[in-house]
N, C-alpha and C. Protein backbone atom coordinates (compact mmCIF):
# COMPACT_ATOMS: atom_id res chain seq x y z
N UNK A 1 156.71 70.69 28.11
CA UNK A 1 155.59 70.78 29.03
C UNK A 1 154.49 69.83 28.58
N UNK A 2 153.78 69.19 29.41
CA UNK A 2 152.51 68.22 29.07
C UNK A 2 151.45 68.51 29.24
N UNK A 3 150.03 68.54 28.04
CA UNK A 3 149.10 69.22 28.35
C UNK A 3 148.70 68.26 28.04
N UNK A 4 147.92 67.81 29.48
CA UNK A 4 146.93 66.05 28.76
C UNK A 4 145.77 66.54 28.90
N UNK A 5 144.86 66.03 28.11
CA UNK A 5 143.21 66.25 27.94
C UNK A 5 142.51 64.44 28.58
N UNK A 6 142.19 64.74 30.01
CA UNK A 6 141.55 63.10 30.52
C UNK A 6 140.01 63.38 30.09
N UNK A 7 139.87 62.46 29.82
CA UNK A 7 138.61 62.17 28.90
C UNK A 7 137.38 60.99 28.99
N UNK A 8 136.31 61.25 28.99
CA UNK A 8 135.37 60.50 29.33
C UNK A 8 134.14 60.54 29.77
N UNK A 9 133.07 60.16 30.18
CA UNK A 9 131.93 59.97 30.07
C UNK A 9 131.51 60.19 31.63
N UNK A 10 130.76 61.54 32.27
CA UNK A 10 130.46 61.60 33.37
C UNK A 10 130.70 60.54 34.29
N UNK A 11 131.32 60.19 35.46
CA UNK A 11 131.95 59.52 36.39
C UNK A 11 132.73 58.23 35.80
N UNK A 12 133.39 58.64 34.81
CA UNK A 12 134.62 57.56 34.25
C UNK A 12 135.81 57.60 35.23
N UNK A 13 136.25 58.73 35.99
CA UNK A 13 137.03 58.43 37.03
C UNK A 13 138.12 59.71 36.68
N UNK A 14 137.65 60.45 35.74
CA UNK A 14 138.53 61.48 35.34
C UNK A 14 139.54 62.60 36.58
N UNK A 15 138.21 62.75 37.58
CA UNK A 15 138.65 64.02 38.60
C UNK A 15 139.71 62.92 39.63
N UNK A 16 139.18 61.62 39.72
CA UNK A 16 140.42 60.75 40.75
C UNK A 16 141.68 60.68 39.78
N UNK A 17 141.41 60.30 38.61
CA UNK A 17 142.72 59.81 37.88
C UNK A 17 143.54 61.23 37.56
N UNK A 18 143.05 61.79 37.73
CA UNK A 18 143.36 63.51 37.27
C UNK A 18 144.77 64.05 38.83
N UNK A 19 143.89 63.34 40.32
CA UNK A 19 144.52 63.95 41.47
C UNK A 19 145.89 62.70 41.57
N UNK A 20 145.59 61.87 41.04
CA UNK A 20 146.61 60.63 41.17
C UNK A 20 147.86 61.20 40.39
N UNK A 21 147.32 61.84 38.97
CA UNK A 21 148.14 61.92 38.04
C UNK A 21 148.99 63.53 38.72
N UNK A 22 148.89 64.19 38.92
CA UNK A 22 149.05 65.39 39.60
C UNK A 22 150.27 65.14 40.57
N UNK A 23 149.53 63.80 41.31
CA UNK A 23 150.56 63.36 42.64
C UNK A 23 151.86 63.28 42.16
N UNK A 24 151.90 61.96 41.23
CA UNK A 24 152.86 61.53 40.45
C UNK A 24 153.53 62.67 39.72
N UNK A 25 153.15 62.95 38.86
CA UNK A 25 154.06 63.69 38.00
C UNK A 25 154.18 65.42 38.37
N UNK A 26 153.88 65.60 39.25
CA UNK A 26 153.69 67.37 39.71
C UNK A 26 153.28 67.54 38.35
N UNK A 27 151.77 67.75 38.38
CA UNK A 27 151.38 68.68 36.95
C UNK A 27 149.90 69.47 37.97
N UNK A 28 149.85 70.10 37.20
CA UNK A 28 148.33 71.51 37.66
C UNK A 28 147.09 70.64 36.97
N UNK A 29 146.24 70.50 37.94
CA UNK A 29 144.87 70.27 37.46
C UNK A 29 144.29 71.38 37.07
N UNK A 30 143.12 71.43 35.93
CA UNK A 30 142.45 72.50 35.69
C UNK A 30 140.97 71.19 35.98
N UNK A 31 140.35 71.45 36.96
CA UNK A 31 138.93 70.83 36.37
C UNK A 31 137.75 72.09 36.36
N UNK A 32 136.99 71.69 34.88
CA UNK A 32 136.26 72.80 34.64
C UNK A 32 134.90 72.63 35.75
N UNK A 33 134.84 71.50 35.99
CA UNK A 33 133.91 71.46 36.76
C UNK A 33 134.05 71.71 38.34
N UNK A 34 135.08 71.57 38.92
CA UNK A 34 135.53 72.70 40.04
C UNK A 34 135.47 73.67 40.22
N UNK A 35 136.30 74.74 38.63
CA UNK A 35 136.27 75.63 38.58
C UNK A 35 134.49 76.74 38.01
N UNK A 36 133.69 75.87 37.55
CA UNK A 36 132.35 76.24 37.43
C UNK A 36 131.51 76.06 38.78
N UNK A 37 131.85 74.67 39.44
CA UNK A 37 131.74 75.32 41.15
C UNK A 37 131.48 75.89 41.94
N UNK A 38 132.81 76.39 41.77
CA UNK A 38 133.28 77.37 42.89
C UNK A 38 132.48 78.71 42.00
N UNK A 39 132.53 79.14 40.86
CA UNK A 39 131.76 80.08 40.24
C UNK A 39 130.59 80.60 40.78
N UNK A 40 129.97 79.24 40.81
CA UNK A 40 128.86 79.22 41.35
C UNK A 40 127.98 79.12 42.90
N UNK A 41 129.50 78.63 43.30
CA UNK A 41 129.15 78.75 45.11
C UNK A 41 129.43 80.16 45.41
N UNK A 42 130.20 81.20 44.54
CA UNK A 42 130.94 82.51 44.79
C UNK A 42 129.48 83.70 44.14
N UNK A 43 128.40 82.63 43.30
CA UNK A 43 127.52 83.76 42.99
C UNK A 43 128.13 84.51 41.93
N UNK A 44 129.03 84.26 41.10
CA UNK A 44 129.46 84.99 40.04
C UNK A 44 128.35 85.09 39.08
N UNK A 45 128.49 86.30 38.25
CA UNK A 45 127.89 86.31 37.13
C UNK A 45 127.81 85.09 36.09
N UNK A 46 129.36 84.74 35.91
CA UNK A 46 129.54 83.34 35.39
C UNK A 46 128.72 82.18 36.25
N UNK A 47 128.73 82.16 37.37
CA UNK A 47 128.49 81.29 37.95
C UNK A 47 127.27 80.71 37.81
N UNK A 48 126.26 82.02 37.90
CA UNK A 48 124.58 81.83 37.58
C UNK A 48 124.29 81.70 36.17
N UNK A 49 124.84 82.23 35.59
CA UNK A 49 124.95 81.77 33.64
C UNK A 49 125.42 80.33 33.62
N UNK A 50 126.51 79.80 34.40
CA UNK A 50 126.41 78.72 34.03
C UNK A 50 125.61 77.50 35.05
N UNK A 51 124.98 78.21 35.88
CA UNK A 51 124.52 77.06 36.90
C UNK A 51 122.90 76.83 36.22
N UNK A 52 122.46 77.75 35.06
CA UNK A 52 121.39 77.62 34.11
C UNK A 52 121.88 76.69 33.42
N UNK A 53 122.86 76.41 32.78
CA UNK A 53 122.77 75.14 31.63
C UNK A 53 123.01 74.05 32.45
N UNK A 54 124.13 74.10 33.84
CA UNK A 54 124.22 72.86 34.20
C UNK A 54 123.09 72.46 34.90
N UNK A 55 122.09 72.88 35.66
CA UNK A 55 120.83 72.10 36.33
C UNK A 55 120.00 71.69 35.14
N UNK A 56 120.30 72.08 33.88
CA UNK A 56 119.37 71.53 33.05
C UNK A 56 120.49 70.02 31.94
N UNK A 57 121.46 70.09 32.84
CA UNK A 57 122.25 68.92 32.47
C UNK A 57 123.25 68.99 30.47
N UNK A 58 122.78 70.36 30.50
CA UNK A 58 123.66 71.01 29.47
C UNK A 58 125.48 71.61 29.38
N UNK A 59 125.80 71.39 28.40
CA UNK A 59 127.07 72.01 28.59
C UNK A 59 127.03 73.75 28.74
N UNK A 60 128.74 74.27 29.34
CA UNK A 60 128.36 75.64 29.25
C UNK A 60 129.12 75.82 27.63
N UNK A 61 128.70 77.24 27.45
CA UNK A 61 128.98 77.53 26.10
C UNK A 61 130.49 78.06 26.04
N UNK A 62 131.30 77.53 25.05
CA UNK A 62 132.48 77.42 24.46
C UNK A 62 133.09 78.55 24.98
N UNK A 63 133.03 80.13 24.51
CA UNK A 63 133.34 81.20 24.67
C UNK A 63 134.27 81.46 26.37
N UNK A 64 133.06 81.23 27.41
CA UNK A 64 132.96 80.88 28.64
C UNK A 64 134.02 80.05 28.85
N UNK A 65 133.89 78.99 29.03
CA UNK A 65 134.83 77.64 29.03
C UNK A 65 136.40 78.43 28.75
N UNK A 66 136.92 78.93 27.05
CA UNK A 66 137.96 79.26 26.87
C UNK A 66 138.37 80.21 27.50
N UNK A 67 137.81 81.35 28.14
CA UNK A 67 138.14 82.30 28.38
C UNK A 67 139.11 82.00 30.20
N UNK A 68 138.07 81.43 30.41
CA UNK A 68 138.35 80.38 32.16
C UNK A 68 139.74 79.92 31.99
N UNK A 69 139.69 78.77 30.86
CA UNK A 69 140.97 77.72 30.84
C UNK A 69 142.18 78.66 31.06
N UNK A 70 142.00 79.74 29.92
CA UNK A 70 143.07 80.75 29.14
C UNK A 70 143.61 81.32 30.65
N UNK A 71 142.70 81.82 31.48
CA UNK A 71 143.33 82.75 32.79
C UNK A 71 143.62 81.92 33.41
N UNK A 72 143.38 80.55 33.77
CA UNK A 72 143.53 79.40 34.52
C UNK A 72 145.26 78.77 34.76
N UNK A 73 145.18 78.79 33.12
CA UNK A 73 146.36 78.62 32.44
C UNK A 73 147.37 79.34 32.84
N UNK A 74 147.05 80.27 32.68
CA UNK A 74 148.21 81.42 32.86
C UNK A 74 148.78 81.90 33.85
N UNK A 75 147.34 81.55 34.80
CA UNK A 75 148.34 81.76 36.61
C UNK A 75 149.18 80.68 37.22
N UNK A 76 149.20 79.55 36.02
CA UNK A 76 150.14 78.90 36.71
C UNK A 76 151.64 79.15 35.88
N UNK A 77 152.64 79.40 37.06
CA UNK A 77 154.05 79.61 36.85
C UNK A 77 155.03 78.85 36.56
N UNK A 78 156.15 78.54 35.87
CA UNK A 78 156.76 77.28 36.16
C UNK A 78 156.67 75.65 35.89
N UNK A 79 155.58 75.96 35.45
CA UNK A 79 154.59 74.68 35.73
C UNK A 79 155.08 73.91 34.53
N UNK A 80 155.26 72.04 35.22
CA UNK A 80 155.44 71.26 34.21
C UNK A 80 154.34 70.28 33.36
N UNK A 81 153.27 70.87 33.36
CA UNK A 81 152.28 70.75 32.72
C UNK A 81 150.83 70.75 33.05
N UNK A 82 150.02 70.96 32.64
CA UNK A 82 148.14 70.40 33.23
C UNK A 82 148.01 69.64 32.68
N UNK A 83 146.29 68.87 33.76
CA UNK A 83 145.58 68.20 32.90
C UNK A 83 144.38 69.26 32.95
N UNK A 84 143.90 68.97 31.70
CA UNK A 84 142.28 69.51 31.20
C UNK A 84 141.60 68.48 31.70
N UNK A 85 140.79 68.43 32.73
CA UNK A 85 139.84 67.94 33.11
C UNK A 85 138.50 68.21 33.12
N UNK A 86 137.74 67.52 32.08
CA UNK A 86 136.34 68.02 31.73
C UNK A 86 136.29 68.97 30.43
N UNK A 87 137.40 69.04 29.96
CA UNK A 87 137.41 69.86 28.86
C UNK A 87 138.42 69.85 27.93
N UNK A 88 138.33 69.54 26.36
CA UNK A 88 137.28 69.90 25.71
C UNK A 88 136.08 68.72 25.98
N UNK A 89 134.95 69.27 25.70
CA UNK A 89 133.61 68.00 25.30
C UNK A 89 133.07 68.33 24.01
N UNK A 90 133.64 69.07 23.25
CA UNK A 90 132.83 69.10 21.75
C UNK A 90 134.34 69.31 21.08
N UNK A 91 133.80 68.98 19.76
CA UNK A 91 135.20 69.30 18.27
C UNK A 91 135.34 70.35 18.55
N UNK A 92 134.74 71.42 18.55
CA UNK A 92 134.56 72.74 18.61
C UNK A 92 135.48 73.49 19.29
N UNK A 93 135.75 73.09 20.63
CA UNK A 93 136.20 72.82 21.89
C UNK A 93 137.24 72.70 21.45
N UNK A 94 137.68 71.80 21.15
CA UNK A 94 138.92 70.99 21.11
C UNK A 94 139.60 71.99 19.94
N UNK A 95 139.05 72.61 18.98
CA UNK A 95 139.99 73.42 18.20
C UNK A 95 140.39 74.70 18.75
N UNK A 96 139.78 75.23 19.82
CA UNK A 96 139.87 76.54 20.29
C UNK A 96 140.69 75.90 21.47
N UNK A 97 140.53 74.97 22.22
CA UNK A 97 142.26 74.71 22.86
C UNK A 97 143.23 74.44 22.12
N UNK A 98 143.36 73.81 20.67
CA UNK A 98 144.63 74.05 20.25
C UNK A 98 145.27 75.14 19.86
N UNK A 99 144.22 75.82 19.74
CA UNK A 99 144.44 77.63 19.07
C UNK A 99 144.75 78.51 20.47
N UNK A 100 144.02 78.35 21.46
CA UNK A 100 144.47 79.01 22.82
C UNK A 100 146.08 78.32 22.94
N UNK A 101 146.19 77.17 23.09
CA UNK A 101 147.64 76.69 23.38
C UNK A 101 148.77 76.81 22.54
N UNK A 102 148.29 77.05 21.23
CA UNK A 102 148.97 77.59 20.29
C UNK A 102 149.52 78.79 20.34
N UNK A 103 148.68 79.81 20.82
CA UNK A 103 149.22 80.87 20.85
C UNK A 103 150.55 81.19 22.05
N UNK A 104 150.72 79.71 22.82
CA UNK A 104 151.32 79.75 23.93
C UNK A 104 152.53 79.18 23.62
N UNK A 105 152.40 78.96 22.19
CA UNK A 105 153.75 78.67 21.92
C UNK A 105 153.43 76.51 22.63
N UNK A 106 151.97 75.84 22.69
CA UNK A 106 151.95 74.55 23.48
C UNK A 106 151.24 73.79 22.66
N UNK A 107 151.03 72.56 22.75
CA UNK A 107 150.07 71.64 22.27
C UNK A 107 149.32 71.12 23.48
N UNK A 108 148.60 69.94 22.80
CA UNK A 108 148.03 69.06 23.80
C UNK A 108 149.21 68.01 23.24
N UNK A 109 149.70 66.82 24.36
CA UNK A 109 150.34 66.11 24.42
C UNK A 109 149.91 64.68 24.06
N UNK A 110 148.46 64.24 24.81
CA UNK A 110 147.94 63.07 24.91
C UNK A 110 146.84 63.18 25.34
N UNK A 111 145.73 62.71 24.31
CA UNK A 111 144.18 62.65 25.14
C UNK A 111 144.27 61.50 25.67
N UNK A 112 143.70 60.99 26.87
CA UNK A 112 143.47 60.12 27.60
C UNK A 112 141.95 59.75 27.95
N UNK A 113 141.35 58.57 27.10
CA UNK A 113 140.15 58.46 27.04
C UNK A 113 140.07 57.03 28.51
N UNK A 114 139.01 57.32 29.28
CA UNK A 114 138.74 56.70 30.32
C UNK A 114 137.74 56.02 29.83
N UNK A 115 137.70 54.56 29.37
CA UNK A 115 136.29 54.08 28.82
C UNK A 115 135.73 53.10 29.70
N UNK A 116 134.43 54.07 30.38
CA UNK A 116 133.67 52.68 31.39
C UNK A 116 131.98 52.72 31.04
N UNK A 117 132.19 50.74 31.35
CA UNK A 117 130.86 50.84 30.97
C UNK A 117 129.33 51.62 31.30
N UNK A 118 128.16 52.23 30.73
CA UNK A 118 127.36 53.05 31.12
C UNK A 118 126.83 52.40 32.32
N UNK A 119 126.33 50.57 32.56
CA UNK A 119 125.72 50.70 33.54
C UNK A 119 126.40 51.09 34.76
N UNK A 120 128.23 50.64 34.61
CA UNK A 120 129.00 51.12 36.36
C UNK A 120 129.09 52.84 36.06
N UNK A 121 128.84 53.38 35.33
CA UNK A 121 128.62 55.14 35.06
C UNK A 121 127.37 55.36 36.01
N UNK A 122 126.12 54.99 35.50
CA UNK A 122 124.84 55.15 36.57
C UNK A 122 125.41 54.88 37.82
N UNK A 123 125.87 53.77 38.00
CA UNK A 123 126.03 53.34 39.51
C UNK A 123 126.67 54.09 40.13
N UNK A 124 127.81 54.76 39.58
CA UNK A 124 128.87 55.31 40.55
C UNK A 124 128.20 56.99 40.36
N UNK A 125 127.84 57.20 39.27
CA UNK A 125 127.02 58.61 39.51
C UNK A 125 126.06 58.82 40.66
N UNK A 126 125.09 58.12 40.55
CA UNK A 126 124.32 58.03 41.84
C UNK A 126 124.55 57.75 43.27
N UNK A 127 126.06 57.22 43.59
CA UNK A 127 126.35 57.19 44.95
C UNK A 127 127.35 58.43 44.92
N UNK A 128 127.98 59.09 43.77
CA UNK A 128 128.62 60.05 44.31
C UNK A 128 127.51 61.36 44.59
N UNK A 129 126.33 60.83 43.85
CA UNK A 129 125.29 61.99 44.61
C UNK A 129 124.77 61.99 45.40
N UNK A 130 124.57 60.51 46.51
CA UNK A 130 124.48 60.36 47.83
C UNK A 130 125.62 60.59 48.66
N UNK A 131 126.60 60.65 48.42
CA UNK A 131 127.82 60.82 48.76
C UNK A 131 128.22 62.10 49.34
N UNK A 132 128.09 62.95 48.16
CA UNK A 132 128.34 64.01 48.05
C UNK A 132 127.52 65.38 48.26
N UNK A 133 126.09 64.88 47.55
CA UNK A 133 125.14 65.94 47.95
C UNK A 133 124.68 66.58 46.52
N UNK A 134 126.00 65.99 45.45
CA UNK A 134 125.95 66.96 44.28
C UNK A 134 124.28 67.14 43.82
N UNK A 135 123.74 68.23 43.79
CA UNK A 135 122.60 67.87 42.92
C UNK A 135 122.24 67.34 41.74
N UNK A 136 123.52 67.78 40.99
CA UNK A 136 123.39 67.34 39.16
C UNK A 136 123.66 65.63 39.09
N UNK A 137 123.99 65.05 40.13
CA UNK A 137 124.07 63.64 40.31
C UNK A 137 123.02 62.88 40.93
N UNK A 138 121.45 63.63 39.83
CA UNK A 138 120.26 62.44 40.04
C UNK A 138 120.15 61.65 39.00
N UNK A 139 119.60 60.38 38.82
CA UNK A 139 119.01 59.63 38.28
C UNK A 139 118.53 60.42 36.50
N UNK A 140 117.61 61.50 36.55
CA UNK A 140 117.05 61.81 36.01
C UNK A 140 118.61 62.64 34.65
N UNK A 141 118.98 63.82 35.29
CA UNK A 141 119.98 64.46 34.95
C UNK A 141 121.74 63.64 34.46
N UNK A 142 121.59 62.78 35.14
CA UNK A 142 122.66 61.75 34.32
C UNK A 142 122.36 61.43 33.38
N UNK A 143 121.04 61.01 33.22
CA UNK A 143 120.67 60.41 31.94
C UNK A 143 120.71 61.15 30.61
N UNK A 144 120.09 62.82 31.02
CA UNK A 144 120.86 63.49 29.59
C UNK A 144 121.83 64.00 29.83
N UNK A 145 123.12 63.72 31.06
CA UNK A 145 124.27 63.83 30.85
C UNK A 145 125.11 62.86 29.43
N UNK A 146 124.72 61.81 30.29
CA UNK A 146 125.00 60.26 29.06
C UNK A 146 124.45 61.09 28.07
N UNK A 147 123.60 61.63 27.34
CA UNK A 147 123.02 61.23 26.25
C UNK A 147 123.96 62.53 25.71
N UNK A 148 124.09 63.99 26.51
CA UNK A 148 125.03 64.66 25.90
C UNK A 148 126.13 64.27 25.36
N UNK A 149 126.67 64.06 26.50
CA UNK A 149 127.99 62.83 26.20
C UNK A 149 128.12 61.80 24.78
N UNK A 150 127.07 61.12 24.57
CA UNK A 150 127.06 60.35 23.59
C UNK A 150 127.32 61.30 22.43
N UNK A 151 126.02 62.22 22.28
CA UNK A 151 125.65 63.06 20.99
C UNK A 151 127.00 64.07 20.70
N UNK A 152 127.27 64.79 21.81
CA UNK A 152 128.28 66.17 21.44
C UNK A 152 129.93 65.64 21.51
N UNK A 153 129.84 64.83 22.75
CA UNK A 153 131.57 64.55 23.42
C UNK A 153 132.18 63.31 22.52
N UNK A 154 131.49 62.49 22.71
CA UNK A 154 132.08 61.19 21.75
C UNK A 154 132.89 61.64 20.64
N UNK A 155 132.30 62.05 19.50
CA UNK A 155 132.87 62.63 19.08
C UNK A 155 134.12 63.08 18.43
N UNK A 156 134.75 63.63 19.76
CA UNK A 156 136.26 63.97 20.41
C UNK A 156 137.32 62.53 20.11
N UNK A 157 136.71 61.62 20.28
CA UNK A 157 137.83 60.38 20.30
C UNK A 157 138.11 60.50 18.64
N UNK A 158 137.18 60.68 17.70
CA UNK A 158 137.62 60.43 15.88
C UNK A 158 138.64 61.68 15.97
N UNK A 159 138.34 62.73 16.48
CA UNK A 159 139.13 63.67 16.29
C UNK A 159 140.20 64.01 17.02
N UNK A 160 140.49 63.20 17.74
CA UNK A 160 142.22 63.12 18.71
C UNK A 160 142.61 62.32 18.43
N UNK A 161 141.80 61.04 17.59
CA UNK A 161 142.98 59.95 16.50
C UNK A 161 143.44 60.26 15.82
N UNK A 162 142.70 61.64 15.12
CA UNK A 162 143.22 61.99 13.63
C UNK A 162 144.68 62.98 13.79
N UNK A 163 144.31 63.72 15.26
CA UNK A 163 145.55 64.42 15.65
C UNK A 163 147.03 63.72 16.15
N UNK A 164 146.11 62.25 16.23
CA UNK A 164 147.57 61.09 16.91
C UNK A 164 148.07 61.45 18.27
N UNK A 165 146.51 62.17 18.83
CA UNK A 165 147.15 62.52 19.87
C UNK A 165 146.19 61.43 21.16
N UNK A 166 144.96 60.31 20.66
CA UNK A 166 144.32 59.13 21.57
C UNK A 166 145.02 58.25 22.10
N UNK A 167 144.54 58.49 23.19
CA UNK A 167 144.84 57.11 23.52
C UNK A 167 143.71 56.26 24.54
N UNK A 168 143.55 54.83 24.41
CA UNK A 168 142.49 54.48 24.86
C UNK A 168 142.90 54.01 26.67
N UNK A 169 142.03 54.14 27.59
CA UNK A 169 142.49 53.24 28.87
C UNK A 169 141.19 52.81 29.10
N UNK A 170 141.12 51.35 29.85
CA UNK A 170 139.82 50.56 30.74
C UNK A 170 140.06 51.32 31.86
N UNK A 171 138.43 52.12 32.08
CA UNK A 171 138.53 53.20 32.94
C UNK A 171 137.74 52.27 34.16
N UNK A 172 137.85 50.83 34.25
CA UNK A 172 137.32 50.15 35.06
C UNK A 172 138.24 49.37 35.23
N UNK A 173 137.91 48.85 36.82
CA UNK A 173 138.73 47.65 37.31
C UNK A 173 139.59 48.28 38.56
N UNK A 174 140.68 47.55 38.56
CA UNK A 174 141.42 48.62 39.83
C UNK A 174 141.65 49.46 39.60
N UNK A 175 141.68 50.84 40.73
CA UNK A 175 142.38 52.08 40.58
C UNK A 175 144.12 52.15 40.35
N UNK A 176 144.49 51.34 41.15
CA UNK A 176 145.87 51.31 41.13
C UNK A 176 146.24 51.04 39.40
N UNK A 177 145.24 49.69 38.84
CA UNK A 177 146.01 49.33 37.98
C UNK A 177 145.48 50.31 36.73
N UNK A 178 144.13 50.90 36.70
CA UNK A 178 144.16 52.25 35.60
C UNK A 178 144.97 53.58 35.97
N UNK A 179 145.29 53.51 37.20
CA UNK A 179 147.06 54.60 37.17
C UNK A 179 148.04 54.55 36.69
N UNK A 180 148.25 52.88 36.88
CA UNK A 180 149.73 52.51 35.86
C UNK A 180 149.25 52.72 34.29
N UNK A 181 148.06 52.42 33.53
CA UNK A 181 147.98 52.09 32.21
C UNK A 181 147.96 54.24 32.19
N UNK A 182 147.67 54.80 32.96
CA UNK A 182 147.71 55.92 32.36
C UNK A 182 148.70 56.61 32.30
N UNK A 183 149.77 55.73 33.62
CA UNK A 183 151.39 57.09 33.69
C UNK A 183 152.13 56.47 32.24
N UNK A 184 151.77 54.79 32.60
CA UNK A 184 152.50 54.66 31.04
C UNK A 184 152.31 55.15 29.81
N UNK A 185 150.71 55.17 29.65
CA UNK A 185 150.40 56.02 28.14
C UNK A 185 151.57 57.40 28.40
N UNK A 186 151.56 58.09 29.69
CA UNK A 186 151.79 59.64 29.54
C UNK A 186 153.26 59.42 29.22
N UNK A 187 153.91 58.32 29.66
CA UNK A 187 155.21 58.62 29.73
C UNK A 187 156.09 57.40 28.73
N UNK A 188 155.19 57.04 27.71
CA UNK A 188 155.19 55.97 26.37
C UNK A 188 156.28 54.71 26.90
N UNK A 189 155.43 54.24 27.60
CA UNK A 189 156.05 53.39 28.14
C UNK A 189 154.72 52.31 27.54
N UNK A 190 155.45 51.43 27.07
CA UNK A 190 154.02 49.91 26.78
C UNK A 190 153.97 49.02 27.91
């Protein structure tokens, strides 16, 4: 089974490369940020706990996050693998999914780091918030997205080399052609 972790820096292209990758290979998306969402369009308890850290452009707290993935996980049947989308974003993170997946008898397979530059990050953040409507996609709130990102998530790349489980992709340029560099990473093809 394949548990890829897509990875990257608020609008690196994770949630498109995530539905592409899905297409291709029948695997289950988990995106945490869908699934915090919908949390939050549903008025959950979770939902308003976490719609406090995200309008203030914070992560939600670990506990939360695992507990989600873990039931997430589990309702899917059959299944020939997920991607973690949006998650892990801290070391922290990242050890409590190997320990959740562990207990599943799973690993993670391949992190897949999406690396694009910050100024096409602003750019494409800000039209997917004209776009879209998102609120957390202003000007202001990207900016200590990026800076979370820098400080907490970065991070993550020293520590999925050390697991041998990185891998790098140009999360810019064509879509088509960062699909191929990613089915090949998934499927070790050079």
């Amino acid at each position: 089974m394949l548990n890829i972790v897509i990875f990257g820096a608020p609008g690196s292209g994770k949630g498109t490369q995530s539905e592409r990758i899905v297409e291709r290979l029948g695997l289950n998306h988990i995106s945490t940020g869908d699934v915090l969402r919908a949390e939050i369009k549903n008025g959950t308890e979770l939902g308003k706990t976490a719609k406090g850290f995200i309008d203030q452009g914070l992560l939600v707290p670990d506990k939360l996050m695992i507990d989600i993935l873990a039931s997430v996980l589990d309702s899917f049947k059959d299944s020939k693998g997920v991607i973690f989308d949006g998650f892990p974003r801290t070391v922290a993170q990242a050890e409590e999914l190997k320990k959740m997946l562990a207990a599943r008898g799973r690993e993670v397979s391949i992190m897949l780091d999406l690396d694009v530059p910050e100024e096409e990050l602003m750019k494409r953040l800000i039209r997917r918030g004209q776009d879209s409507g998102r609120a957390d996609d202003n000007e202001e709130t990207i900016k200590k997205r990026l800076s979370v990102y820098h400080t907490q998530t970065s991070p993550l790349i020293e520590w999925y080399k050390n697991e041998r489980k990185y891998f790098h992709i140009e999360g810019h340029g064509r879509l088509k052609e960062i699909t191929e560099q990613i089915i090949d990473a998934i499927t070790g093809r050079k």
